[in-house]
Protein backbone atom coordinates (compact mmCIF):
# COMPACT_ATOMS: atom_id res chain seq x y z
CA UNK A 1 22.58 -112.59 -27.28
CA UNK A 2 24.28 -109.42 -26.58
CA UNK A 3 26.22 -110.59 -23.58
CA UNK A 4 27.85 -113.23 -26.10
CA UNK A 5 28.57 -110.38 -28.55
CA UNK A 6 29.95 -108.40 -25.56
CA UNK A 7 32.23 -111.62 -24.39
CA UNK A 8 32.98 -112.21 -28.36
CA UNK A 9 34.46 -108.99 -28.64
CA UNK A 10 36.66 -109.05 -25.69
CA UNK A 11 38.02 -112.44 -26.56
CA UNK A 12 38.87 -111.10 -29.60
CA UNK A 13 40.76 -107.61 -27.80
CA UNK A 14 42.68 -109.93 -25.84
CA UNK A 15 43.63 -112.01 -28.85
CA UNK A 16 44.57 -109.41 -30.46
CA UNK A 17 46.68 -107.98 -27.54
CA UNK A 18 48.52 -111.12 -27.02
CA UNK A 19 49.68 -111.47 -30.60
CA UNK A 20 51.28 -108.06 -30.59
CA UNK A 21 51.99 -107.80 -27.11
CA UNK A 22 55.79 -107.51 -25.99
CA UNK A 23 57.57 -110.94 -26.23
CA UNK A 24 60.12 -110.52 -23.62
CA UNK A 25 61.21 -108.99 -20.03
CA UNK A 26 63.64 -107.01 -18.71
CA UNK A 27 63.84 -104.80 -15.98
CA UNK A 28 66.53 -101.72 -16.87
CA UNK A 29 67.31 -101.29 -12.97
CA UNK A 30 68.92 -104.97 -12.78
CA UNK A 31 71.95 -103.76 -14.84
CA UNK A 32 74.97 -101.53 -14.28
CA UNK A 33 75.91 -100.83 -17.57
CA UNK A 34 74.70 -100.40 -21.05
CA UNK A 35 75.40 -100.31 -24.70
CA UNK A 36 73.33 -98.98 -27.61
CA UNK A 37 72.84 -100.49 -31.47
CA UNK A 38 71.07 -98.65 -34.46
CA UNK A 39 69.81 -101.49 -36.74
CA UNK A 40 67.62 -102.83 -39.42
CA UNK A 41 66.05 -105.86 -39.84
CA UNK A 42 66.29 -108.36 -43.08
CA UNK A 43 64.40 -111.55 -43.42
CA UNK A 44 64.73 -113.33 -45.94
CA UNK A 45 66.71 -111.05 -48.35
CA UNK A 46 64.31 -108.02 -47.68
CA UNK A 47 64.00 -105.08 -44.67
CA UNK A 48 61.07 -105.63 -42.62
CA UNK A 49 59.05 -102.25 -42.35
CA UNK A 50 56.39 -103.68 -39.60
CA UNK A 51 55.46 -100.88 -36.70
CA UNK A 52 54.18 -104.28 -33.99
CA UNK A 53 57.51 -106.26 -34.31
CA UNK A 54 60.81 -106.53 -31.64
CA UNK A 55 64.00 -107.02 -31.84
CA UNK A 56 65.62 -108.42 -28.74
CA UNK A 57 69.07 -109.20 -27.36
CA UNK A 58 69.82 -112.24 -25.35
CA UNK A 59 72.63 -113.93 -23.60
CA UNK A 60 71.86 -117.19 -23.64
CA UNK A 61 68.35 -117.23 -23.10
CA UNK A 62 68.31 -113.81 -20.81
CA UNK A 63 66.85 -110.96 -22.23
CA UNK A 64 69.05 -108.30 -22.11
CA UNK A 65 66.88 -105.58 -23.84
CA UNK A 66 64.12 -105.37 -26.46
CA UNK A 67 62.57 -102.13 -28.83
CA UNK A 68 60.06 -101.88 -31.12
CA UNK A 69 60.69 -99.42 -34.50
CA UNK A 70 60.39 -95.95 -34.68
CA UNK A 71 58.16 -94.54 -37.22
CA UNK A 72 60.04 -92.43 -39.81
CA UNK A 73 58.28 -90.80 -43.03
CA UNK A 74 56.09 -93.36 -42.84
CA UNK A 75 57.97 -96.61 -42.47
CA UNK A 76 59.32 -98.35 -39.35
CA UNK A 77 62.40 -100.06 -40.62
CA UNK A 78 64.66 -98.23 -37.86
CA UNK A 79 65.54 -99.71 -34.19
CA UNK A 80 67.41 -97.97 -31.64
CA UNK A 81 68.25 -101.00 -29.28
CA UNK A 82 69.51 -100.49 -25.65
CA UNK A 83 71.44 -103.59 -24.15
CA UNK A 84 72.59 -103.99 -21.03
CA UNK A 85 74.36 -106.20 -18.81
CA UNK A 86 76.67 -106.27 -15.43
CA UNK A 87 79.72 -107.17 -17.31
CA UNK A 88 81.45 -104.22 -18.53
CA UNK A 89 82.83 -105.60 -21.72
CA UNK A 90 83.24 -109.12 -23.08
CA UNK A 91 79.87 -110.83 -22.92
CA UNK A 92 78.31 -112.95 -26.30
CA UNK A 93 74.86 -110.65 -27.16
CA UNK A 94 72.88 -112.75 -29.87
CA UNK A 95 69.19 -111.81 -31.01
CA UNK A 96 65.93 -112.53 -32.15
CA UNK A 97 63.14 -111.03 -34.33
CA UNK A 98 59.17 -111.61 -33.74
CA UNK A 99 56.81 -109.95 -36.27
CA UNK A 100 53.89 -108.30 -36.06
CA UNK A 101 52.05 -112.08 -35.80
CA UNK A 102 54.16 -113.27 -32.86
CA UNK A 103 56.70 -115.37 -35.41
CA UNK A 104 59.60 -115.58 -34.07
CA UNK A 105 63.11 -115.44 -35.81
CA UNK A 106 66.60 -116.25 -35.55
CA UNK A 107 69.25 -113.67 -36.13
CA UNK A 108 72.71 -114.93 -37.47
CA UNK A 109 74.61 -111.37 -36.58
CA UNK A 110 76.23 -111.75 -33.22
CA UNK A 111 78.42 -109.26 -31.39
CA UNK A 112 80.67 -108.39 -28.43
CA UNK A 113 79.09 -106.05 -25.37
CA UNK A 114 81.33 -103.08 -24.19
CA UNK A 115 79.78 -100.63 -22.07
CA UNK A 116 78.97 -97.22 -23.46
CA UNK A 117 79.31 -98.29 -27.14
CA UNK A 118 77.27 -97.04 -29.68
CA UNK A 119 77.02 -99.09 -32.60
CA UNK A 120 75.89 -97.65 -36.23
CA UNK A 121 73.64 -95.32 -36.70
CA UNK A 122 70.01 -93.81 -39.02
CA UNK A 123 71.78 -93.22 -41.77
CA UNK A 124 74.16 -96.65 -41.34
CA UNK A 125 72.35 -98.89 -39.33
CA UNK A 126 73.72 -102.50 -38.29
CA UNK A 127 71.48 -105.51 -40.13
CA UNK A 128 70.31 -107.95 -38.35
CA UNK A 129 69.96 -110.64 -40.63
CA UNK A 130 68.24 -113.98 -40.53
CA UNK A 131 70.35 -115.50 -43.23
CA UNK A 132 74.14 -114.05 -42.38
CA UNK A 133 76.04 -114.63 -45.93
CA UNK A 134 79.34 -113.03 -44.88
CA UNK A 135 81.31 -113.48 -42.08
CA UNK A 136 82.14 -110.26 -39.50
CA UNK A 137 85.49 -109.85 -40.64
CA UNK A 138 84.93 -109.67 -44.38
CA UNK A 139 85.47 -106.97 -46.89
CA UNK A 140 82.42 -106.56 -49.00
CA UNK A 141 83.64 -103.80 -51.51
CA UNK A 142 86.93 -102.59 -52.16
CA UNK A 143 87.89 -99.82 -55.07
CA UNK A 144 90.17 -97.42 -56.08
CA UNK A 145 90.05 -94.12 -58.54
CA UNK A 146 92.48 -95.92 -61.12
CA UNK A 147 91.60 -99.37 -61.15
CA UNK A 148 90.99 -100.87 -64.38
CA UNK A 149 88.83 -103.79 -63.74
CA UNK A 150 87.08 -104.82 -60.44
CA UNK A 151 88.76 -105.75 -57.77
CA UNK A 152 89.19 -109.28 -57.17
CA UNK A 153 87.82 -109.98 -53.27
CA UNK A 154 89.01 -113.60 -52.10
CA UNK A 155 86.87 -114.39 -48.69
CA UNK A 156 88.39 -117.86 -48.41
CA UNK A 157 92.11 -116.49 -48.83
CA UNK A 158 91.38 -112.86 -47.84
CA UNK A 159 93.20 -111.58 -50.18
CA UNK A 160 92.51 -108.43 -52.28
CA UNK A 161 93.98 -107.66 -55.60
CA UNK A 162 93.59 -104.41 -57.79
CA UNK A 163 94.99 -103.45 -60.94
CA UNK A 164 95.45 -99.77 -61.57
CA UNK A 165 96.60 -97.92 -64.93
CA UNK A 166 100.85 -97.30 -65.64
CA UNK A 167 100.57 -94.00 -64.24
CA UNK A 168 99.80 -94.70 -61.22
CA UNK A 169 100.88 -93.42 -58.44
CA UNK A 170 100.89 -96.13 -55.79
CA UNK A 171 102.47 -94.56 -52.53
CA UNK A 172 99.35 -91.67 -52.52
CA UNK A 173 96.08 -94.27 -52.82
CA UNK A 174 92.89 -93.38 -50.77
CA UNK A 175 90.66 -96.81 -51.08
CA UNK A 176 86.44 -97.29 -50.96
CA UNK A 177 86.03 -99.65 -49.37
CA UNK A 178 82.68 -101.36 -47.19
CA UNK A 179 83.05 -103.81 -44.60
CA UNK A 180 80.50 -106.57 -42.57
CA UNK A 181 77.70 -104.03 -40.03
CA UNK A 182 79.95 -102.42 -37.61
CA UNK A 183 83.13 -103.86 -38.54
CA UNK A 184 86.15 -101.61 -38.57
CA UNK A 185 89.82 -101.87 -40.51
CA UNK A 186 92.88 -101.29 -39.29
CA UNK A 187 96.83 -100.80 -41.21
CA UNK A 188 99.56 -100.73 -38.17
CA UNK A 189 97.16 -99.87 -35.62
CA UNK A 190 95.84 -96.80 -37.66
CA UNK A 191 91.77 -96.90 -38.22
CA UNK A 192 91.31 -97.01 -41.67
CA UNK A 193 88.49 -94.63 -43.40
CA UNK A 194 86.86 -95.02 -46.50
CA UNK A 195 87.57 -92.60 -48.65
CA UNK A 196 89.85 -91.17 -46.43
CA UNK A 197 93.02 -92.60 -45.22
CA UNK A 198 95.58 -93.04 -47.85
CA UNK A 199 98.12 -95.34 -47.77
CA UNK A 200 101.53 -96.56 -49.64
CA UNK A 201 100.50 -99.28 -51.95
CA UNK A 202 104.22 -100.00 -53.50
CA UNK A 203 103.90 -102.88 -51.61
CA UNK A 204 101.14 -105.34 -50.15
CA UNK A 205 99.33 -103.60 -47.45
CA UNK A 206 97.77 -106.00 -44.76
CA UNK A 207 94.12 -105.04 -42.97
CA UNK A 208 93.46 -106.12 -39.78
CA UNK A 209 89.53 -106.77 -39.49
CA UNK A 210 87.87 -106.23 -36.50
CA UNK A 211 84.51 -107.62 -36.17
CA UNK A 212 81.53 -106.73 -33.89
CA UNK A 213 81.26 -110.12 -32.91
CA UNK A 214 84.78 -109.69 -31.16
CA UNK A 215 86.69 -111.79 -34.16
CA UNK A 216 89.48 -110.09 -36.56
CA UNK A 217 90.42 -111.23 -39.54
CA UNK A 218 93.98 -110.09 -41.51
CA UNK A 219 93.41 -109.12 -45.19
CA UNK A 220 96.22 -108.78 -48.05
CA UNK A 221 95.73 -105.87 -50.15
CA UNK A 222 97.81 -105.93 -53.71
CA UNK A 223 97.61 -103.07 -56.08
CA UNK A 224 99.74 -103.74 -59.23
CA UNK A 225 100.40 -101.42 -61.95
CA UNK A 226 98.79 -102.57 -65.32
CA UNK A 227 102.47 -103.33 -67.07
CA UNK A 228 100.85 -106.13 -69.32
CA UNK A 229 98.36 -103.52 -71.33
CA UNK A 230 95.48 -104.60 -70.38
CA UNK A 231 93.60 -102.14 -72.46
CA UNK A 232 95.69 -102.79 -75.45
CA UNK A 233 94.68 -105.75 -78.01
CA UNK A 234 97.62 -107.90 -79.07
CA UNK A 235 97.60 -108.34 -82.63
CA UNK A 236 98.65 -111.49 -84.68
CA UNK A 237 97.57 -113.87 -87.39
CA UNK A 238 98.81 -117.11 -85.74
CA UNK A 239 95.42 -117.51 -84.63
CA UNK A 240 91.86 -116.13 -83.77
CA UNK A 241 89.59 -116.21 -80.61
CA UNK A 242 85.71 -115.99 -80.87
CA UNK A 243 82.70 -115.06 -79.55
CA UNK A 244 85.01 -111.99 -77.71
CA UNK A 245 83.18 -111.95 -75.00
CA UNK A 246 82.54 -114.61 -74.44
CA UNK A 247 79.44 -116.42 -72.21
CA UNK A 248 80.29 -120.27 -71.98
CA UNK A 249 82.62 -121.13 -74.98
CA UNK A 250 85.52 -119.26 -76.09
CA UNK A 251 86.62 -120.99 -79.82
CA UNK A 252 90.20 -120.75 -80.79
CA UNK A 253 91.20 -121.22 -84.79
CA UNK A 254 95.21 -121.83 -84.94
CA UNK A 255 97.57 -122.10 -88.41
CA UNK A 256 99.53 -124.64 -89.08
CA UNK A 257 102.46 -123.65 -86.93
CA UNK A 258 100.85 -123.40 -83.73
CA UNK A 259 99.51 -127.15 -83.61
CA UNK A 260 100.85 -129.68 -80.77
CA UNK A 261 101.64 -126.42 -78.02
CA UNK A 262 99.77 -125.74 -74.73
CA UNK A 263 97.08 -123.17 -74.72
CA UNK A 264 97.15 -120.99 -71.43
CA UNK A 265 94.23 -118.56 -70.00
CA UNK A 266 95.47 -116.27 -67.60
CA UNK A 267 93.88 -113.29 -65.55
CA UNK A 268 95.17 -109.68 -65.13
CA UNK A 269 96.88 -110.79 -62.30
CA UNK A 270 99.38 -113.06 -64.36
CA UNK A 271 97.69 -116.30 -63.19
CA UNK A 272 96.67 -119.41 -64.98
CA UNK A 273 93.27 -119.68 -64.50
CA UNK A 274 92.58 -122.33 -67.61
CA UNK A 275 95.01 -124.41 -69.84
CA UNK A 276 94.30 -126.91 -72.72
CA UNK A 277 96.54 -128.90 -75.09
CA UNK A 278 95.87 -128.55 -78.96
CA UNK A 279 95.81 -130.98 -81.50
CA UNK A 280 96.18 -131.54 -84.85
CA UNK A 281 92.58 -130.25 -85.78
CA UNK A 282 92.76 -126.31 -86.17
CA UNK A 283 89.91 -125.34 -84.58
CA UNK A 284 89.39 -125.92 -80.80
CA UNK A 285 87.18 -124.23 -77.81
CA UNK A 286 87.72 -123.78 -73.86
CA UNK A 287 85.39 -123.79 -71.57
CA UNK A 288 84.83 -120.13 -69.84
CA UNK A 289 81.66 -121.01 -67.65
CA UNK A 290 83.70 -121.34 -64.62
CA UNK A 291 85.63 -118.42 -64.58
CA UNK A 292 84.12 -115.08 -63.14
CA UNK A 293 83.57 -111.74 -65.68
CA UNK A 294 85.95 -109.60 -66.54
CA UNK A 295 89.17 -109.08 -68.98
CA UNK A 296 92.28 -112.35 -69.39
CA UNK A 297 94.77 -113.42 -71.85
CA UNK A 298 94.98 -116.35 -73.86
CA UNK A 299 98.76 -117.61 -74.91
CA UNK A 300 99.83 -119.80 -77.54
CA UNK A 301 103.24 -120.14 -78.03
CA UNK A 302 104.94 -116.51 -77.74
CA UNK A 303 101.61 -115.21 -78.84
CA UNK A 304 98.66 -113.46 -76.65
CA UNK A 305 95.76 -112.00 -76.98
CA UNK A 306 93.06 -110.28 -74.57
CA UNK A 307 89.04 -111.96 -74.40
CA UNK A 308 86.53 -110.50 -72.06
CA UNK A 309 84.26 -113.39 -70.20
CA UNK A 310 80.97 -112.01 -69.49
């Protein structure tokens, strides 16, 4: 009886040693050069904090380096990942993630290898991310001091647009801005800083995104002077918007002299984002539900007035 308790036991070490034992192989001395990535993990929406889990780096199917966390206060949500390779620059490095139970995951982030890098850092690591939802190239923030609303951040168009109060003076603006892990922006060749670099917005400024991954992206940055009043209510009797703001449905009551005209919804940028005919009955309503938050304009004839859609 004790010899099966004995042989029980060790089954159940070496169990437990192959679950959490390393996943891959790689020996260092194979490989001339090397570059080195502070990261995170995120699985599903959340950063793992698990002290028997890898993250390795592969091309193709070749391991080309592998590290478990290092413990910090407490957690282990940091990884300081050494790749390497015999191609100085240029290669495709994509990864995986196995947990603590042996589960093995697929990371969407991809990058470019170039000897002697050394990509993010403790206090802004790179995310590895199981479910990417932004491309390397995109902008994910973008602000200014004197904006009035949010800026409006097209990923399909990549365009940017930013309105700022009258006063502003556009040829001294230093954006915030955050970009996709590791990316970095560029205006004529000049590395752009958050918070830093300051640049001549009296006309559009165009980024040039360059993404780990070895992509790059041009963005069009407008900043436009608020010339319409956006903080100023237009006042007239011709006719009256309600709920303001509004959720879903925006109701418009119109006089007599204002029946048989186009209605137009427009956004601080001076486009049409909505437009309705009216008819003979006085009270009508558009539908907002589509249209993202923030401040537009509804016309009616020569008349406008501001709503808020939140």
């Amino acid at each position: 009886m004790k010899r099966i308790k004995i042989i029980s036991i060790l089954v159940a070490m070496v169990l437990s040693y192959s679950t959490f034992a390393q996943p891959w192989t790689i020996n260092p001395a194979d490989y001339e050069f090397t570059m080195n990535v502070t990261g995170q993990v995120k699985i599903s929406g959340l950063i793992t904090n698990q002290d028997n889990a890898y993250i390795g780096a592969f091309v193709n199917d070749e391991c080309r380096g592998y590290v478990k966390p290092i413990e910090s206060d407490g957690s282990y949500t940091n990884y300081f990942l050494t790749i390497y390779s015999n191609t100085s620059s240029g290669e495709n490095i994509s990864f995986k993630w196995v947990d603590n139970q042996g589960q093995e995951f697929s990371i969407e982030n991809t990058m470019k290898f170039y000897t002697d890098s050394i990509i993010c850092s403790a206090d802004y690591p790179f995310i590895f991310m199981d479910q990417e939802n932004y491309t390397s190239t995109d902008f994910l923030s973008f602000s200014v001091d004197s904006q009035i609303t949010s800026a409006s951040i097209n990923a399909n168009t990549r365009i940017i647009n930013v309105l700022v109060s009258q006063n502003t003076d556009l040829t001294t603006i230093i954006p915030t801005f955050t970009l996709a892990p590791a990316a970095a922006a560029y205006v004529d060749n000049v590395l752009q800083e958050s918070e830093v670099t300051q640049n001549d917005f009296s006309s559009s400024k165009i980024y040039t995104v360059k993404g780990i991954d070895g992509t790059d992206a041009n963005w069009t940055v407008n900043i436009k002077l608020d010339n319409n009043n956006v903080n100023e209510l237009i006042s007239n009797n011709s006719f009256s918007i309600y709920p303001n703001p509004a959720k879903n449905i925006l109701y418009i009551e119109i006089d007599n002299n204002q029946i048989n005209t186009n209605v137009f919804v427009y956004n601080i940028y001076g486009e049409v984002v909505l437009s309705k005919q009216t008819t003979q009955n006085k009270l009508l309503n558009i539908d907002t539900s589509l249209i993202h938050e923030g401040v537009y304009f509804i016309k009616i004839g020569n008349i406008t007035k501001k709503f808020v859609k939140k």
